[in-house]
N, C-alpha and C. Protein backbone atom coordinates (compact mmCIF):
# COMPACT_ATOMS: atom_id res chain seq x y z
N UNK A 1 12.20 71.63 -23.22
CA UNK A 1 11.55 70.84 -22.19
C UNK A 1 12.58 70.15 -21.30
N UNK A 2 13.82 70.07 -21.73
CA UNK A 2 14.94 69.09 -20.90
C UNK A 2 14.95 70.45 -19.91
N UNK A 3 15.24 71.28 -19.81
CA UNK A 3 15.44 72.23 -18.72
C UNK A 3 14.14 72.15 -17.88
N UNK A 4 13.02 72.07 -17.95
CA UNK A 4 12.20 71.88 -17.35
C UNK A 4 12.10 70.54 -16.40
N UNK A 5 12.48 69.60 -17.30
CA UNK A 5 12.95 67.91 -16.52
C UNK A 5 13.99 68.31 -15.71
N UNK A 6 15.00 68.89 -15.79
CA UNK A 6 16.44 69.32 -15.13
C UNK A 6 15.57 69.79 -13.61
N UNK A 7 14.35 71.03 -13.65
CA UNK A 7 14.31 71.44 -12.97
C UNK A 7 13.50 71.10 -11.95
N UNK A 8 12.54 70.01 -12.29
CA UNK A 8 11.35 68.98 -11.72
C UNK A 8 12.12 68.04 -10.73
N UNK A 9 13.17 67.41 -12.05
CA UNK A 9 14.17 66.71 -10.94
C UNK A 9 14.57 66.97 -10.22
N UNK A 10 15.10 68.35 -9.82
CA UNK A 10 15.62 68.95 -8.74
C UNK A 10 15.07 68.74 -7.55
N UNK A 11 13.68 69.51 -8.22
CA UNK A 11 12.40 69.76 -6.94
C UNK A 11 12.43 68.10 -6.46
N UNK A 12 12.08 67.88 -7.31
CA UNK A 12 12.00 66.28 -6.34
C UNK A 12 12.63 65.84 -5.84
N UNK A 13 14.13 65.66 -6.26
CA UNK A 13 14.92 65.16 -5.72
C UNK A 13 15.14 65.37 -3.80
N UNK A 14 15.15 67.00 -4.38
CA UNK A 14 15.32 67.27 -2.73
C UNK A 14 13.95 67.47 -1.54
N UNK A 15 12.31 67.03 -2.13
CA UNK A 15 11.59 66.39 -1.60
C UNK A 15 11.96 64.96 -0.97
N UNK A 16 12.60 64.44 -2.14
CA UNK A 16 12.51 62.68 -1.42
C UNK A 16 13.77 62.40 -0.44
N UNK A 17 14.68 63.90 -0.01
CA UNK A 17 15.97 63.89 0.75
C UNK A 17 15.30 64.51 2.16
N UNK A 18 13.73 65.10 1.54
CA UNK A 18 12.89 65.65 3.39
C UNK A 18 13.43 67.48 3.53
N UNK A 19 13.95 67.75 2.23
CA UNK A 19 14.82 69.07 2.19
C UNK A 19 13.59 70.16 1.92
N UNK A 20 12.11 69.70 2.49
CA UNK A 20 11.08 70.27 1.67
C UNK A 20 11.27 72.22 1.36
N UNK A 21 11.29 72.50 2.77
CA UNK A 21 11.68 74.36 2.51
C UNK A 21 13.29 74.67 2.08
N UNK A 22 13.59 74.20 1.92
CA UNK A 22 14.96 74.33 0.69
C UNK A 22 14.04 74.24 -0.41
N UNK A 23 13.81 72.59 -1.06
CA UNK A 23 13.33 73.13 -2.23
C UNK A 23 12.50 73.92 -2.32
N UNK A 24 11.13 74.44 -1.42
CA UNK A 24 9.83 75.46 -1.14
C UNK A 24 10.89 77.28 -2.17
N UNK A 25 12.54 77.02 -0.96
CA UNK A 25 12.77 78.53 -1.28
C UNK A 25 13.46 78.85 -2.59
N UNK A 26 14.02 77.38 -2.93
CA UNK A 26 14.76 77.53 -4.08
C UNK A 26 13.90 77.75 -5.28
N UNK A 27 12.58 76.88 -5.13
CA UNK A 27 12.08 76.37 -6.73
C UNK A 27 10.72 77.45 -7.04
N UNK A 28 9.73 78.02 -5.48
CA UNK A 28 9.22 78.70 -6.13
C UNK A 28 8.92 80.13 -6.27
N UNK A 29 8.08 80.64 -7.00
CA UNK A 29 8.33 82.08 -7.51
C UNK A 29 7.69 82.55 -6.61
N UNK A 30 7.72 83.75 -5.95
CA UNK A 30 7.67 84.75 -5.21
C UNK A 30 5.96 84.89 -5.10
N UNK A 31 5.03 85.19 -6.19
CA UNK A 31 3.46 85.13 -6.35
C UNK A 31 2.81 83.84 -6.82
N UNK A 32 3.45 83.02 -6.02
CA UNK A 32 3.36 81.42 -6.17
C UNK A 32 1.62 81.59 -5.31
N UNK A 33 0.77 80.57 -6.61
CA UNK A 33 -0.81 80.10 -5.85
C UNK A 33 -0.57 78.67 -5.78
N UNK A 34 -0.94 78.30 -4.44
CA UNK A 34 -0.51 76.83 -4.04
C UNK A 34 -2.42 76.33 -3.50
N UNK A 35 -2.61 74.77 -3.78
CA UNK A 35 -4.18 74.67 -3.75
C UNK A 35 -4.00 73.36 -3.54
N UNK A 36 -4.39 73.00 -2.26
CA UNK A 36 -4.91 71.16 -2.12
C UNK A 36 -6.36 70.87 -2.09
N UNK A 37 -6.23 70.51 -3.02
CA UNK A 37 -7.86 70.18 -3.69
C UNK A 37 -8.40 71.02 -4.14
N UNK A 38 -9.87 71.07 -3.21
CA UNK A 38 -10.73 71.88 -3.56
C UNK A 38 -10.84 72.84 -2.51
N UNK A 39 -9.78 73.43 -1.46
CA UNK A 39 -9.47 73.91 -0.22
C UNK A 39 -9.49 75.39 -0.99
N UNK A 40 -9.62 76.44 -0.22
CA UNK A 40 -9.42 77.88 -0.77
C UNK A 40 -7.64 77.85 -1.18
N UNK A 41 -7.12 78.80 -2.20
CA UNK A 41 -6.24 78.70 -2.83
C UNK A 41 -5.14 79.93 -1.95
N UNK A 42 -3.42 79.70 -1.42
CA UNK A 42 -3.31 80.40 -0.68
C UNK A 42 -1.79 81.20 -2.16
N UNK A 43 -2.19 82.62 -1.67
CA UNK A 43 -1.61 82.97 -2.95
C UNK A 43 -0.16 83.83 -1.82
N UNK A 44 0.79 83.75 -2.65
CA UNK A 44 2.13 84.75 -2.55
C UNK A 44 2.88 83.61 -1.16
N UNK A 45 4.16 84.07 -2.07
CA UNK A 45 5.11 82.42 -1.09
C UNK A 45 4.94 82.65 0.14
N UNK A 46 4.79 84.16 0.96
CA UNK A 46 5.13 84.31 2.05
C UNK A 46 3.79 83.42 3.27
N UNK A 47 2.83 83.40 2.50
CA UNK A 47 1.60 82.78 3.25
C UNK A 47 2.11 80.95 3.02
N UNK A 48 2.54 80.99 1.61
CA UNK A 48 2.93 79.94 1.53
C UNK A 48 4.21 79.21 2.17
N UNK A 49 4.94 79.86 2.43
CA UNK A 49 6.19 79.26 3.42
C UNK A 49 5.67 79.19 4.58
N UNK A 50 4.39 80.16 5.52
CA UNK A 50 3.93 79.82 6.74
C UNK A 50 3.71 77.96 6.34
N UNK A 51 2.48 78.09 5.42
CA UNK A 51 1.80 76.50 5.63
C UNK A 51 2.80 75.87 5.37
N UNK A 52 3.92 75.99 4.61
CA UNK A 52 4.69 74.91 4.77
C UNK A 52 5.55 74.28 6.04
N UNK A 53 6.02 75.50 6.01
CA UNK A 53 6.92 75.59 7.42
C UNK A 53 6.03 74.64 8.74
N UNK A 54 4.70 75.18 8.85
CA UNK A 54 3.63 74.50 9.74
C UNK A 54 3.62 73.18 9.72
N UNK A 55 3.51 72.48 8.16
CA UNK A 55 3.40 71.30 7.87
C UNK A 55 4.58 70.56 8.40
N UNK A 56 5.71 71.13 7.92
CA UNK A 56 7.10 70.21 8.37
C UNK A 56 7.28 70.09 9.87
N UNK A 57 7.01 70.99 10.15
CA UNK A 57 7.30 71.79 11.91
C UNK A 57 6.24 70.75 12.80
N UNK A 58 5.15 70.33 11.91
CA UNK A 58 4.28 69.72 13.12
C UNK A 58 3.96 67.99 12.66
N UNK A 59 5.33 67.30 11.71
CA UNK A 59 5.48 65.72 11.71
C UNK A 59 6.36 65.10 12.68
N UNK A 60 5.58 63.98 13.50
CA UNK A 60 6.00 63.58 14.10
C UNK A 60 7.08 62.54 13.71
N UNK A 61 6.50 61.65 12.75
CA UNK A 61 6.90 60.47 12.14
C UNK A 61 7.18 60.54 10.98
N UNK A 62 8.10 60.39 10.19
CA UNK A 62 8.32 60.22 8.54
C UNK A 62 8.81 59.27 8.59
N UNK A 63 7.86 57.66 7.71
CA UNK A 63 8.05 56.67 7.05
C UNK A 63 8.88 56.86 5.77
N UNK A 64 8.81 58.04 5.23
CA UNK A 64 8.90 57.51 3.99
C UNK A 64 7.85 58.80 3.02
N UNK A 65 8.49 58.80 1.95
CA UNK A 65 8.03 59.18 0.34
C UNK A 65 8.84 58.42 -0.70
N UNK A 66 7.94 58.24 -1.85
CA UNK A 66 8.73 57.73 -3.12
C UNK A 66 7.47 58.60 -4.39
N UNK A 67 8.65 58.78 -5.12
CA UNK A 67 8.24 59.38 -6.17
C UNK A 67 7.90 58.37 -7.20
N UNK A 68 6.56 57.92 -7.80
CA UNK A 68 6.39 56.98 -8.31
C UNK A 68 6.52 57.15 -10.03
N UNK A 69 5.71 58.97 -10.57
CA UNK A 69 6.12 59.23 -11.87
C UNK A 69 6.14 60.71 -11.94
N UNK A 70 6.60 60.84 -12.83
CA UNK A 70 6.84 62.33 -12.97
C UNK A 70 6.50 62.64 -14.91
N UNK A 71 5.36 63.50 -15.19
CA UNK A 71 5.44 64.06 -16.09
C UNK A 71 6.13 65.44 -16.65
N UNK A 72 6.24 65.28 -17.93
CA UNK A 72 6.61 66.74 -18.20
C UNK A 72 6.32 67.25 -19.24
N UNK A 73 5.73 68.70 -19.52
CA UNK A 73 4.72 69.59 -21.16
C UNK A 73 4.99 70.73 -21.20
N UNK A 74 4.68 70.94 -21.74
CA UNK A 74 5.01 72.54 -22.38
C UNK A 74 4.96 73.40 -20.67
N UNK A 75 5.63 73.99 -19.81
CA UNK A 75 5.31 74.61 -18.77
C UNK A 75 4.79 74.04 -17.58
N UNK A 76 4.24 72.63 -17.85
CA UNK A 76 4.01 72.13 -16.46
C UNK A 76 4.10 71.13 -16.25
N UNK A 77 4.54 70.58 -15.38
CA UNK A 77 4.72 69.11 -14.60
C UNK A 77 3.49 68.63 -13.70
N UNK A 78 3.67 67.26 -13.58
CA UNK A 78 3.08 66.38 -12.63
C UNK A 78 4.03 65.50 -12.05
N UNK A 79 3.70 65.58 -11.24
CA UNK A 79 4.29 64.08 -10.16
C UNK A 79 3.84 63.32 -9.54
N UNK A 80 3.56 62.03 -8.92
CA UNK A 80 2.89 61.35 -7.92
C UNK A 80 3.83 61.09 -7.11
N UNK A 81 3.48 61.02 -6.21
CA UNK A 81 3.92 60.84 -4.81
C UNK A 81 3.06 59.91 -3.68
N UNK A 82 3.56 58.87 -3.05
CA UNK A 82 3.21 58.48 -1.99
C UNK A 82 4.10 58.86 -0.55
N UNK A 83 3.64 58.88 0.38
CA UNK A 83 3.79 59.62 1.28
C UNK A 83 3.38 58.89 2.83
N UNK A 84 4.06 58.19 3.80
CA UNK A 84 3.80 57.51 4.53
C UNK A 84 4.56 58.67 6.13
N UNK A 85 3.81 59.29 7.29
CA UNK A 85 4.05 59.97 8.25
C UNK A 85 2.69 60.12 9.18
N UNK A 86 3.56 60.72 10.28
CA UNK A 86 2.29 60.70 11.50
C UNK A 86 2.66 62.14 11.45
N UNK A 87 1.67 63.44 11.82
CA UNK A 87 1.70 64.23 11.70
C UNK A 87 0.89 64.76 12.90
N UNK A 88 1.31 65.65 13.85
CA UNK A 88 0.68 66.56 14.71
C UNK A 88 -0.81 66.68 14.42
N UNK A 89 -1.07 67.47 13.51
CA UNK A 89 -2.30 67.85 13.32
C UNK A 89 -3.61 66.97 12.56
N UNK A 90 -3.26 65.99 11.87
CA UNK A 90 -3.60 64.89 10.57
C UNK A 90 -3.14 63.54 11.17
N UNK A 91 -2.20 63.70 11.80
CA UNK A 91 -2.33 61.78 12.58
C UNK A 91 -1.63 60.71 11.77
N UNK A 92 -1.55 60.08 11.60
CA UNK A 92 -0.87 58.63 10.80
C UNK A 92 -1.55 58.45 9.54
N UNK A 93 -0.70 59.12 7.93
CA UNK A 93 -1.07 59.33 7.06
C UNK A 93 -0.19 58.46 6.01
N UNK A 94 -1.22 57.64 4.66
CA UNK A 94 -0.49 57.27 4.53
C UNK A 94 -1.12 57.18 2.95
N UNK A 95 -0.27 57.45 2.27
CA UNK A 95 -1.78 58.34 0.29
C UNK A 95 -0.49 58.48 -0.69
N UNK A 96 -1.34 58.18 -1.74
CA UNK A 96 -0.58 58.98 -2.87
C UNK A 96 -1.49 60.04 -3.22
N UNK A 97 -0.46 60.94 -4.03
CA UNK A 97 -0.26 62.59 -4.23
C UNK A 97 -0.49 62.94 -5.31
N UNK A 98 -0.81 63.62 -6.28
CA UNK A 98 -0.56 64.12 -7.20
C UNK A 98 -0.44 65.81 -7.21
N UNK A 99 0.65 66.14 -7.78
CA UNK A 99 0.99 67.43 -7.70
C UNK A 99 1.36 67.75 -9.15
N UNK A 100 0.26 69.14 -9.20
CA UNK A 100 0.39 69.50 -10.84
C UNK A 100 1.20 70.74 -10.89
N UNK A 101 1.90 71.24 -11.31
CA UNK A 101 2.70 72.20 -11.31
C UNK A 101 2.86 73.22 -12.60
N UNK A 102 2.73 74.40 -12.64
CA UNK A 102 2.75 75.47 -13.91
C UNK A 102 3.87 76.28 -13.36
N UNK A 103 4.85 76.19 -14.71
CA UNK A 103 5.94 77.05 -14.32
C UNK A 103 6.11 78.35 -15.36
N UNK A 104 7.43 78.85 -15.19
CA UNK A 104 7.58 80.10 -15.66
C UNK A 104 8.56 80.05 -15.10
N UNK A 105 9.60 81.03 -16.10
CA UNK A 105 10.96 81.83 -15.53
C UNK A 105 11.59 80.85 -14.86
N UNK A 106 11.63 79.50 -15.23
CA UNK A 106 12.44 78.91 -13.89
C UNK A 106 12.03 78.24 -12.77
N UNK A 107 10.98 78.97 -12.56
CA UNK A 107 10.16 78.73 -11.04
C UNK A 107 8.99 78.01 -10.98
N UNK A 108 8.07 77.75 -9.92
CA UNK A 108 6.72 77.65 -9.91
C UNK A 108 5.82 78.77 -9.51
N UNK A 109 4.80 78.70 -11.03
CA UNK A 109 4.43 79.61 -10.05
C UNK A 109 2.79 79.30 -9.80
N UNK A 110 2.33 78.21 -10.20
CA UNK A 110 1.14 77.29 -9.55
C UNK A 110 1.27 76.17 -9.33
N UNK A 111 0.73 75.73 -8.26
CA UNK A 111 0.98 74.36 -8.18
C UNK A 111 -0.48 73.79 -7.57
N UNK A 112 -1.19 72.82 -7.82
CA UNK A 112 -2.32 72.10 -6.88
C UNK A 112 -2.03 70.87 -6.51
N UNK A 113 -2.55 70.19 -5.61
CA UNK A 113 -2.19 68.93 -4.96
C UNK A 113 -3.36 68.20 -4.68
N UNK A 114 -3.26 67.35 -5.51
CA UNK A 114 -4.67 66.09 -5.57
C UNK A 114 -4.64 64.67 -4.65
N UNK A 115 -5.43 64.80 -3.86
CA UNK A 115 -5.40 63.81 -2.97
C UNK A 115 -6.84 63.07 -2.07
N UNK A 116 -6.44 61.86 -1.51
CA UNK A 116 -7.50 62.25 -0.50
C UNK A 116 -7.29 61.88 1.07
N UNK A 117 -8.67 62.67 1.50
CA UNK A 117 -8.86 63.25 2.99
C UNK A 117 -8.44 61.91 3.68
């Protein structure tokens, strides 16, 4: 499980540095299913680096993130996150996060993101 903490930390770390598609290319696996909420689920990184890429590409403002906790179990993590930005498309946002994460090999290769609208 310490390799798994080793590797959470990572991811986060270079979330809370704004390094988001660095960590996106480093940490996850290739047939990565990524899901905010209850939104349809977008499967394989390459759809998934669009939305990300989109997301970063269209903030206007970044206040701020802090990572408030981070779990860790047999294969998957959690984290919370608050998250303070004005964003192109979503406007002046300002929430905590929860992001559940299932890994493998190293990587992620599910992740969902609990929040609200």
């Amino acid at each position: 499980m310490s390799d798994l903490r080793t590797l959470v930390d990572g991811l986060n770390q270079k979330i809370s540095e704004g390094k988001i598609l660095e960590a996106f290319e480093e940490y996850y696996s290739d047939d990565v299913v990524m899901q905010d909420n209850d939104y349809p689920a977008r499967i394989g990184k390459e759809v998934n680096r669009q939305y990300e890429e989109a997301f970063v590409n269209g903030l206007t403002e970044f206040r701020g993130a802090k990572l408030k906790n981070t779990l860790v179990s047999d294969g998957i993590t959690i984290s919370e996150w608050w998250f303070d930005y004005t964003h192109k498309d979503y406007g002046v946002r300002n929430y905590t996060q929860v992001s559940a994460q299932r890994w493998k090999n190293g990587k992620i290769v599910e992740e969902k993101f609990y929040y609200n609208n």
